[in-house]
C-alpha atoms as a PDB file:
ATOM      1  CA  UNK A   1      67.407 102.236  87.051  1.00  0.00           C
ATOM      2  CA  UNK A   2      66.158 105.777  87.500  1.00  0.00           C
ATOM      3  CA  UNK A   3      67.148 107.739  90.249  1.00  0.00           C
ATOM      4  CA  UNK A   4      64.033 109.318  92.569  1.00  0.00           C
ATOM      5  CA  UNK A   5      63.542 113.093  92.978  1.00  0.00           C
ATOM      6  CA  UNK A   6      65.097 112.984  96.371  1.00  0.00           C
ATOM      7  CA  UNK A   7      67.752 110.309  94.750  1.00  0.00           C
ATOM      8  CA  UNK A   8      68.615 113.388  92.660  1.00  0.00           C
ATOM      9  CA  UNK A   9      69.182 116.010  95.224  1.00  0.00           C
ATOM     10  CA  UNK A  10      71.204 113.437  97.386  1.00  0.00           C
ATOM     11  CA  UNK A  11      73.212 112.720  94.556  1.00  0.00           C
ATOM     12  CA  UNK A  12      74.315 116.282  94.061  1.00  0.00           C
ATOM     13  CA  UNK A  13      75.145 116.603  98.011  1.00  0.00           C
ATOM     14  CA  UNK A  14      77.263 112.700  97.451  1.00  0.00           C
ATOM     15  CA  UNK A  15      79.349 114.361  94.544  1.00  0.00           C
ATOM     16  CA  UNK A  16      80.195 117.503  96.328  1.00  0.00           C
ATOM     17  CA  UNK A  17      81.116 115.957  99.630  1.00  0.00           C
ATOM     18  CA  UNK A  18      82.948 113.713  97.435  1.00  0.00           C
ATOM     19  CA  UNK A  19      85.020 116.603  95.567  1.00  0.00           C
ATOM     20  CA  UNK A  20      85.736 118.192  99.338  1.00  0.00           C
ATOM     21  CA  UNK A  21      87.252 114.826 100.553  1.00  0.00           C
ATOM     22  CA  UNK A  22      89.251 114.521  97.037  1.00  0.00           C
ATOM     23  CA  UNK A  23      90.324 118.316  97.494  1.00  0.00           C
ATOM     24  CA  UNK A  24      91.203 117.174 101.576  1.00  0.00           C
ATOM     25  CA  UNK A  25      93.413 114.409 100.405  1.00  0.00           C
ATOM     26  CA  UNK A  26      95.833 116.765  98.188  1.00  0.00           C
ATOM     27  CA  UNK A  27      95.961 118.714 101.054  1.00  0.00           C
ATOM     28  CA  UNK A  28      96.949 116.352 103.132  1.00  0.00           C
ATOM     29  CA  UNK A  29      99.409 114.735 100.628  1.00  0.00           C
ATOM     30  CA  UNK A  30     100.502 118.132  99.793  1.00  0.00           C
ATOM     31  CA  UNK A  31     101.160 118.574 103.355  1.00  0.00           C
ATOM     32  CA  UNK A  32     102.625 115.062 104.610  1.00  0.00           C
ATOM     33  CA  UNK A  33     105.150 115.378 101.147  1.00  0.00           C
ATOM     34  CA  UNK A  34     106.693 118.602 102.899  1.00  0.00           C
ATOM     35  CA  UNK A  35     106.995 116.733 106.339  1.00  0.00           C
ATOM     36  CA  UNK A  36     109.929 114.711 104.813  1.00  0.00           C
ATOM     37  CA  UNK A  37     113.593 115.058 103.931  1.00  0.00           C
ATOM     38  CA  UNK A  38     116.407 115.911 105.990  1.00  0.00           C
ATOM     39  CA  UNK A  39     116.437 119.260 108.897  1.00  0.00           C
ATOM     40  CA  UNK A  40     120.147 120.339 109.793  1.00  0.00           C
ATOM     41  CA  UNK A  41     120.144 121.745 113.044  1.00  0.00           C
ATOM     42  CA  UNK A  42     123.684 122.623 114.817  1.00  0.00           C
ATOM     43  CA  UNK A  43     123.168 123.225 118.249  1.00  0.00           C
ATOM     44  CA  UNK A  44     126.498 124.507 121.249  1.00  0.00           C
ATOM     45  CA  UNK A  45     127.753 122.214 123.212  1.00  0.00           C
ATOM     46  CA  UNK A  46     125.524 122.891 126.288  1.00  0.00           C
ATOM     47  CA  UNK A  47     122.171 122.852 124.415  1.00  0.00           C
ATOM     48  CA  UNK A  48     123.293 119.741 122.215  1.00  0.00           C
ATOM     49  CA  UNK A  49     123.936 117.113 125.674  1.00  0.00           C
ATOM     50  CA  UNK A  50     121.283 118.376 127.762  1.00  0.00           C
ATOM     51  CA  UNK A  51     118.362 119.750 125.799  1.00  0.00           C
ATOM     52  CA  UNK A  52     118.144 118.421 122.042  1.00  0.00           C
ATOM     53  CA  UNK A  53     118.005 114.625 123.334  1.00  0.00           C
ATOM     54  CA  UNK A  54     114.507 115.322 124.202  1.00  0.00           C
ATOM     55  CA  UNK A  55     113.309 117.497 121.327  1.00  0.00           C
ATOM     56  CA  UNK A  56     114.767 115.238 119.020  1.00  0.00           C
ATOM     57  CA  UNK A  57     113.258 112.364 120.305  1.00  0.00           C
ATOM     58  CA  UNK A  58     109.936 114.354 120.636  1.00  0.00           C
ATOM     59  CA  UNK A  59     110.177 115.545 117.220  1.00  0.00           C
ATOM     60  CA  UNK A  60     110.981 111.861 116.129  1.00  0.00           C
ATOM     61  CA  UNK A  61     107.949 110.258 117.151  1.00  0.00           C
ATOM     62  CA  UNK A  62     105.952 112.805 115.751  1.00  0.00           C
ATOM     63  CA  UNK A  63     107.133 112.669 112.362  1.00  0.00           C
ATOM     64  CA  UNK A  64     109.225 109.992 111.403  1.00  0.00           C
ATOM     65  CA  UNK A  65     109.243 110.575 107.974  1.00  0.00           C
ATOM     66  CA  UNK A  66     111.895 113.529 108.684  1.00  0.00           C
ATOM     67  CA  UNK A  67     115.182 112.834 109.202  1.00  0.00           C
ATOM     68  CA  UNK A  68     117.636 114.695 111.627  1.00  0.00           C
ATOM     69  CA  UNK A  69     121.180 115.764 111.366  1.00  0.00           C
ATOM     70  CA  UNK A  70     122.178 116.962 113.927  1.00  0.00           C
ATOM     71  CA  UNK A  71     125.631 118.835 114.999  1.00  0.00           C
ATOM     72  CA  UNK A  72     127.357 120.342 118.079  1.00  0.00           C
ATOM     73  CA  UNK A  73     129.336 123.068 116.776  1.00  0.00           C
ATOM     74  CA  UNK A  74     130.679 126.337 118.660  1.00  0.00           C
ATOM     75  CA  UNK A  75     128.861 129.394 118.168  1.00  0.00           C
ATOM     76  CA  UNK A  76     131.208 130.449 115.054  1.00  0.00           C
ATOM     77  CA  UNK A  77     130.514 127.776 113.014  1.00  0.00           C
ATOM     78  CA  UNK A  78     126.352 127.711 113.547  1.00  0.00           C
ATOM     79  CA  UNK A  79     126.304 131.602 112.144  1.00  0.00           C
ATOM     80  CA  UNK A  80     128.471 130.112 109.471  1.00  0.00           C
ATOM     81  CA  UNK A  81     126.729 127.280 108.364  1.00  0.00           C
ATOM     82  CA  UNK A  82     123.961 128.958 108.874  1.00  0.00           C
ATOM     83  CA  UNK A  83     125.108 131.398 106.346  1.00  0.00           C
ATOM     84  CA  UNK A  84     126.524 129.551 103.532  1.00  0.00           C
ATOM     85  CA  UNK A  85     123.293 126.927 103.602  1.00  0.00           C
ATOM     86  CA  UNK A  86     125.167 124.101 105.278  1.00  0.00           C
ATOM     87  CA  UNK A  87     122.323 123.808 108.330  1.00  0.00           C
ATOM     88  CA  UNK A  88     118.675 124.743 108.523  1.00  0.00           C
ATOM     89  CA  UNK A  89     118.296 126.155 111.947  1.00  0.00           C
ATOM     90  CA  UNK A  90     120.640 126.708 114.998  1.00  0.00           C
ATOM     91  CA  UNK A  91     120.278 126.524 118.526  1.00  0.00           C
ATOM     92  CA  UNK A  92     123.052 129.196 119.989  1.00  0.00           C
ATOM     93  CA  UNK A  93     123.133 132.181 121.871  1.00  0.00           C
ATOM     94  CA  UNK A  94     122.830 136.142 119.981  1.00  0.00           C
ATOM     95  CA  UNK A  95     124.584 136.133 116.740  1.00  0.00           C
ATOM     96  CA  UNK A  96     127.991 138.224 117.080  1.00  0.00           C
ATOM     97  CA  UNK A  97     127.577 139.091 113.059  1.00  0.00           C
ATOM     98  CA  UNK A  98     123.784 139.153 112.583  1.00  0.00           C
ATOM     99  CA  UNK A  99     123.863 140.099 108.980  1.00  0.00           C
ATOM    100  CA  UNK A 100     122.355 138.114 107.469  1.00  0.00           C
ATOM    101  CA  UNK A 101     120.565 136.157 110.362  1.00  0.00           C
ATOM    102  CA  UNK A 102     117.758 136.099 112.732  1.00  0.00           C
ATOM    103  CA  UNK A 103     117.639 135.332 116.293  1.00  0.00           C
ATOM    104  CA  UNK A 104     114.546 134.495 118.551  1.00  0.00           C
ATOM    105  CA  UNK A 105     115.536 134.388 122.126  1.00  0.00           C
ATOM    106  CA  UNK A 106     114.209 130.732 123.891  1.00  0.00           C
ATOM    107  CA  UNK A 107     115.370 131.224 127.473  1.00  0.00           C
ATOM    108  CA  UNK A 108     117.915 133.329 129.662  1.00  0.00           C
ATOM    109  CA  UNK A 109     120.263 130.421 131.608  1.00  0.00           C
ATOM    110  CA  UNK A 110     122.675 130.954 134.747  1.00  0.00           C
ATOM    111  CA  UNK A 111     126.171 129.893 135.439  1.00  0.00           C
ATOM    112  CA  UNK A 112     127.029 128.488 138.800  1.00  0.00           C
ATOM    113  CA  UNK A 113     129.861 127.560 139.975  1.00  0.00           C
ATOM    114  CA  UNK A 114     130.525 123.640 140.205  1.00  0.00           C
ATOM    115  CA  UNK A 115     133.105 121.733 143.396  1.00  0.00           C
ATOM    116  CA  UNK A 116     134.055 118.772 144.726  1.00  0.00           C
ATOM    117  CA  UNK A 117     133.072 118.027 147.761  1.00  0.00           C
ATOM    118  CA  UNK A 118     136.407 118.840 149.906  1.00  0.00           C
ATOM    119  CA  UNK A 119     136.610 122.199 148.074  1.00  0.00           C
ATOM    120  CA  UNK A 120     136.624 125.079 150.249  1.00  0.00           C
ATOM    121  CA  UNK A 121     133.491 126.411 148.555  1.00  0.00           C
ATOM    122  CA  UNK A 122     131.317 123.588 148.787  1.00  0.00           C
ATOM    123  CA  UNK A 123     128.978 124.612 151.990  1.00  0.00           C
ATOM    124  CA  UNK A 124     128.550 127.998 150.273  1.00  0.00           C
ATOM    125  CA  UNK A 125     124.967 128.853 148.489  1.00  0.00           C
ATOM    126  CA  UNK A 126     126.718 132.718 146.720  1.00  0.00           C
ATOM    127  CA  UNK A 127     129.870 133.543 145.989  1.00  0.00           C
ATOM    128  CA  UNK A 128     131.247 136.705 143.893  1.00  0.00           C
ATOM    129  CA  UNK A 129     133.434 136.589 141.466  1.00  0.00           C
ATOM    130  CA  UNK A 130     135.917 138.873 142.949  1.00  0.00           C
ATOM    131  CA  UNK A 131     136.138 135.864 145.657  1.00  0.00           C
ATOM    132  CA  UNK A 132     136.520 133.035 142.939  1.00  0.00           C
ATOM    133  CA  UNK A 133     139.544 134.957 141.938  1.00  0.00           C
ATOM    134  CA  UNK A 134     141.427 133.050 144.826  1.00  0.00           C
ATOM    135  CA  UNK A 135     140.695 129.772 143.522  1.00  0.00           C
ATOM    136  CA  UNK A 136     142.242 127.721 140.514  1.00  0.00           C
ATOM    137  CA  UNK A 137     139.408 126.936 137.827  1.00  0.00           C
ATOM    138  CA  UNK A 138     138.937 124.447 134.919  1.00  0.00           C
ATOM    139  CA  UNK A 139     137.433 126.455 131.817  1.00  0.00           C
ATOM    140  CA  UNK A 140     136.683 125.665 128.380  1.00  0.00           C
ATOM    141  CA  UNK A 141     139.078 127.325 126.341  1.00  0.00           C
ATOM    142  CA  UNK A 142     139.113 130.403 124.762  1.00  0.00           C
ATOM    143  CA  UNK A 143     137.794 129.272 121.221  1.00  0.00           C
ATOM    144  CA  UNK A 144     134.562 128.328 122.676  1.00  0.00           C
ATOM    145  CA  UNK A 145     132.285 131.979 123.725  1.00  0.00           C
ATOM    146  CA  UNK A 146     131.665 130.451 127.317  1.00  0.00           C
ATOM    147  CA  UNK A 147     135.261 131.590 128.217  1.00  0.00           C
ATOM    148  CA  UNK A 148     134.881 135.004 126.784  1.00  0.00           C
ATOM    149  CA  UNK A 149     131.406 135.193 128.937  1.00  0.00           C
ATOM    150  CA  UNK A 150     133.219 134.055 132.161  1.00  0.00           C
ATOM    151  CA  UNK A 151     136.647 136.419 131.561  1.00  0.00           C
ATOM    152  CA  UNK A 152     134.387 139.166 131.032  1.00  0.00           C
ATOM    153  CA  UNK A 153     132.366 138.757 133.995  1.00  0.00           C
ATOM    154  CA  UNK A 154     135.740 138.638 135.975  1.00  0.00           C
ATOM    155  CA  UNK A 155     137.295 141.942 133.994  1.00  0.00           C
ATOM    156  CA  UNK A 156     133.838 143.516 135.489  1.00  0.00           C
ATOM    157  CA  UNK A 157     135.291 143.454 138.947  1.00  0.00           C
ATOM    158  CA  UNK A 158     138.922 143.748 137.571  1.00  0.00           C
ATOM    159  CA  UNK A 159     140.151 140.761 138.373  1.00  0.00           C
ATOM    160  CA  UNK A 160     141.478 137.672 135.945  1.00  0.00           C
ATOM    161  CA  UNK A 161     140.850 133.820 136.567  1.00  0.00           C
ATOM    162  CA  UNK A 162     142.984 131.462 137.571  1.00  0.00           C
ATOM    163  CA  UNK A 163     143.082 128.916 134.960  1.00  0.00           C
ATOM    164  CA  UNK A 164     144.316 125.880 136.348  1.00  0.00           C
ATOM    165  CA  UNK A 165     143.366 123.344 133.531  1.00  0.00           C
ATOM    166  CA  UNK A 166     141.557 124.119 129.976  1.00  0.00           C
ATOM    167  CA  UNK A 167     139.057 121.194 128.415  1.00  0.00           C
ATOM    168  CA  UNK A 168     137.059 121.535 125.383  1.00  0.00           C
ATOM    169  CA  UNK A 169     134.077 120.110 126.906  1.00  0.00           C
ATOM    170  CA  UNK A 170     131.366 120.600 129.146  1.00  0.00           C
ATOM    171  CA  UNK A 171     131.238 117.118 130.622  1.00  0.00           C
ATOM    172  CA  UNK A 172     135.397 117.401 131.208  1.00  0.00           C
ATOM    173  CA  UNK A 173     135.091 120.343 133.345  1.00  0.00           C
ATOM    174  CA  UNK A 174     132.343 119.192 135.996  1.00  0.00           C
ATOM    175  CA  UNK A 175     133.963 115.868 135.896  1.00  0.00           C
ATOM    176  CA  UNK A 176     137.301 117.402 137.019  1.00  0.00           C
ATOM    177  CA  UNK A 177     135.505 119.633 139.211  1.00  0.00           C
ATOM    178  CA  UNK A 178     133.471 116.521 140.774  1.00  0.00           C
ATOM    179  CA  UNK A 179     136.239 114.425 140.886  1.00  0.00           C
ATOM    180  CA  UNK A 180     137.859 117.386 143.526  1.00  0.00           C
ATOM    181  CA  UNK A 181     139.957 119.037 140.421  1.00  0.00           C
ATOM    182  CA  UNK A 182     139.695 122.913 140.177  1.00  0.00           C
ATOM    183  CA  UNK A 183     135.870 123.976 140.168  1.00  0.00           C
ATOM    184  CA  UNK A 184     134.439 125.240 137.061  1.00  0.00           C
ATOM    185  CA  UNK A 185     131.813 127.838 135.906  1.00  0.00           C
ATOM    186  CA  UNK A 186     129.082 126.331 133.924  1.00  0.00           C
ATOM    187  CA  UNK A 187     125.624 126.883 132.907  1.00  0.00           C
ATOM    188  CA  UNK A 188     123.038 125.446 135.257  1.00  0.00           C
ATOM    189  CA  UNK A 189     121.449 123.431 132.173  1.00  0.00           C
ATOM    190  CA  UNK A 190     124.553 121.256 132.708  1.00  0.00           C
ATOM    191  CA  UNK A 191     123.804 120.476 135.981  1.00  0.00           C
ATOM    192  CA  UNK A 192     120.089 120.225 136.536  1.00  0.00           C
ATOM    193  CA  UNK A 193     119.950 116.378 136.246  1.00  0.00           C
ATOM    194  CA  UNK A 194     122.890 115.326 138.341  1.00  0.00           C
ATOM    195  CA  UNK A 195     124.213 115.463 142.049  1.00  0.00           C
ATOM    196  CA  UNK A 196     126.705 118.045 141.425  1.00  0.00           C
ATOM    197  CA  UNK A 197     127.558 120.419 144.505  1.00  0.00           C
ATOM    198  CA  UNK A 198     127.306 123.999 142.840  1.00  0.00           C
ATOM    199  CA  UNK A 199     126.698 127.396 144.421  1.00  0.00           C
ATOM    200  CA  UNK A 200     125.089 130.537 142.608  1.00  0.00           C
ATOM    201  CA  UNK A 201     127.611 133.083 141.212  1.00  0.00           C
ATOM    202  CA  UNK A 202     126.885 136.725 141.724  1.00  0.00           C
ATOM    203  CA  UNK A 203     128.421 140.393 142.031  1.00  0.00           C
ATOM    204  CA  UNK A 204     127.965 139.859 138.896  1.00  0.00           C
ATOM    205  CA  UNK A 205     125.816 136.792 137.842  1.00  0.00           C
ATOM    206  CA  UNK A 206     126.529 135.386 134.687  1.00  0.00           C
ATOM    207  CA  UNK A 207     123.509 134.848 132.122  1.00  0.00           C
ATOM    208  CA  UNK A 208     123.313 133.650 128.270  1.00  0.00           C
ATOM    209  CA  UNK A 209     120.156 134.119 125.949  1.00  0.00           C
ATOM    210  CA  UNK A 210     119.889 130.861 124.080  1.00  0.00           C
ATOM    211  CA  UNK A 211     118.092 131.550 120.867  1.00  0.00           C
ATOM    212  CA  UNK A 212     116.553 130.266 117.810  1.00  0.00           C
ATOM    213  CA  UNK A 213     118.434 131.275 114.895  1.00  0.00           C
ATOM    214  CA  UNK A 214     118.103 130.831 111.076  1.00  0.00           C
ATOM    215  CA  UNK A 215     118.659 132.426 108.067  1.00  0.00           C
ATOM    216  CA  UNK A 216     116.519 135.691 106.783  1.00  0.00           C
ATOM    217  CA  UNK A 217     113.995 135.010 104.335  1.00  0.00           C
ATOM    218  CA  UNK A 218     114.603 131.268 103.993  1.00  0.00           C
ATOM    219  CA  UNK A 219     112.007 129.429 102.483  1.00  0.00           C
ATOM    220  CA  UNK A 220     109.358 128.243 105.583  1.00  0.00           C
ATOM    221  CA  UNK A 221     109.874 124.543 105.298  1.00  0.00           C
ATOM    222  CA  UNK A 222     107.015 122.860 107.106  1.00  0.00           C
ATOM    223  CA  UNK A 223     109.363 120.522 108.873  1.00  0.00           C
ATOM    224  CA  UNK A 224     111.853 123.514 109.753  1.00  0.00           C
ATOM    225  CA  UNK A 225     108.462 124.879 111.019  1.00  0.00           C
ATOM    226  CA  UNK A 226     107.500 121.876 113.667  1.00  0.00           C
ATOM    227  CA  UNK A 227     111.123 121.554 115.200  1.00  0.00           C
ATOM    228  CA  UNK A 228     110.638 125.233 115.888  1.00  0.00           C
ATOM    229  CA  UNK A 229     107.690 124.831 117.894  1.00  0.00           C
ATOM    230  CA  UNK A 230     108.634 121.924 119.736  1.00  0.00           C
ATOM    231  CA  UNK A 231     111.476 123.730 120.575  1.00  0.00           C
ATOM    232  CA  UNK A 232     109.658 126.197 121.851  1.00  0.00           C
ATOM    233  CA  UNK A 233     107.219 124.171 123.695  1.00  0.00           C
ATOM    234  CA  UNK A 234     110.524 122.344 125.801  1.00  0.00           C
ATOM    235  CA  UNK A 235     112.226 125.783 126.593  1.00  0.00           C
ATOM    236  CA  UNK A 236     108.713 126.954 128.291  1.00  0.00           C
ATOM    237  CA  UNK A 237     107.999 124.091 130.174  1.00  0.00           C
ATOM    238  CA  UNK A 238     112.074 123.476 131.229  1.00  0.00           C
ATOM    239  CA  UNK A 239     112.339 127.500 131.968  1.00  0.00           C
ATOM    240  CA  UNK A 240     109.188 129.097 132.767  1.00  0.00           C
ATOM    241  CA  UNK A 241     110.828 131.412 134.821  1.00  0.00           C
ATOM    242  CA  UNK A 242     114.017 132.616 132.529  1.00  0.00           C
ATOM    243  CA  UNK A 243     111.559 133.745 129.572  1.00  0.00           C
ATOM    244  CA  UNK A 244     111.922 136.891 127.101  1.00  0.00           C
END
């Protein structure tokens, strides 16, 4: 059978339409192949209860071929194993030895203060930290960079706190504090989703940058590359008001 004049000309059109959908495929091979493997992310202790849940579940049903590992380490140990190779990206506040490392900041958080409901603070909206100074606290302890935060905000107005009770966790201290223990000074990502009575520190406020950090010049990893933006994506849509 002999093709027709036109049969030819179509023929040409079939074969290169053909070669652009065999040339799309690779591509898209090429492309699905990198969205696999494993992503380390270590994340602090804040970011890792109340805000990686829903990225990782996000990120999850978007591409299930990549696997997650993820940590909740203290700021120390994301710059290191960030360093040495041990995790892909962290989610931490400004690196205290940036060699090495770069940081993109996601949001600016608060710390309020957190009662029971019998404490003597609980009808108040402000308080200064020269006041809190009067009151026994629950505080993580000093290897975590929270405590450094709060003692220095307290050294600002030269006074010290009155540690009543150290925890290494979050959840410990506004459970204490809840439960009508000592209050506690925590970041208001901690206490967004729950009935906790808090009131807003100032004289001076306490803030964090949380950031985005990872290694320089790493090799862009496509799936390193999606986590990012989803990341990003949450922290505007949680905190369109504390943005860089």
């Amino acid at each position: 059978m002999q093709l027709s004049q036109a049969g030819e000309s179509f023929r040409g059109y079939a074969r290169r339409i053909l070669a652009t959908l065999d040339e799309a495929q690779v591509e898209l091979q090429e492309y699905d192949a990198m969205l696999r493997g494993m992503l380390r992310v270590g994340a602090v202790q804040t970011v890792s209860t109340y805000l990686l849940p829903q990225i990782a579940a996000s990120f999850g049903r978007s591409y299930p071929r990549v696997g997650l590992r993820l940590e909740t380490l203290a700021a120390g140990q994301i710059e290191e194993g960030l360093s040495t190779g041990a995790l892909d990206l962290g989610l931490s506040f400004v690196p205290t030895n940036a060699s090495g490392l770069s940081s993109e900041m996601l949001f600016e958080e608060q710390f309020v203060l957190v009662v029971g409901p019998d404490h003597p603070l609980a009808a108040r909206k402000r308080v200064r930290v020269v006041d809190l100074a009067e009151y026994d606290l629950c505080l993580l302890s000093r290897q975590f960079c929270t405590r450094a935060l709060i003692e220095a905000a307290f050294a600002q107005v030269a006074v010290k706190p009155l540690v009543a009770i150290e925890t290494t966790t979050i959840e410990s201290c506004l459970s204490i504090a809840s439960a009508g223990g000592p209050a506690t000074i925590a970041p208001e990502l901690a206490t967004k989703n729950q009935c906790y009575i808090t009131c807003r520190i100032e004289r001076p406020g306490i803030y964090r940058a949380i950031c985005l950090l990872e290694r320089d010049h790493q090799h862009p990893l496509r799936s390193s590359q999606a986590f990012k933006e989803s990341i990003r994506r949450l922290s505007k849509r949680r905190f369109p008001e504390n943005q860089p």
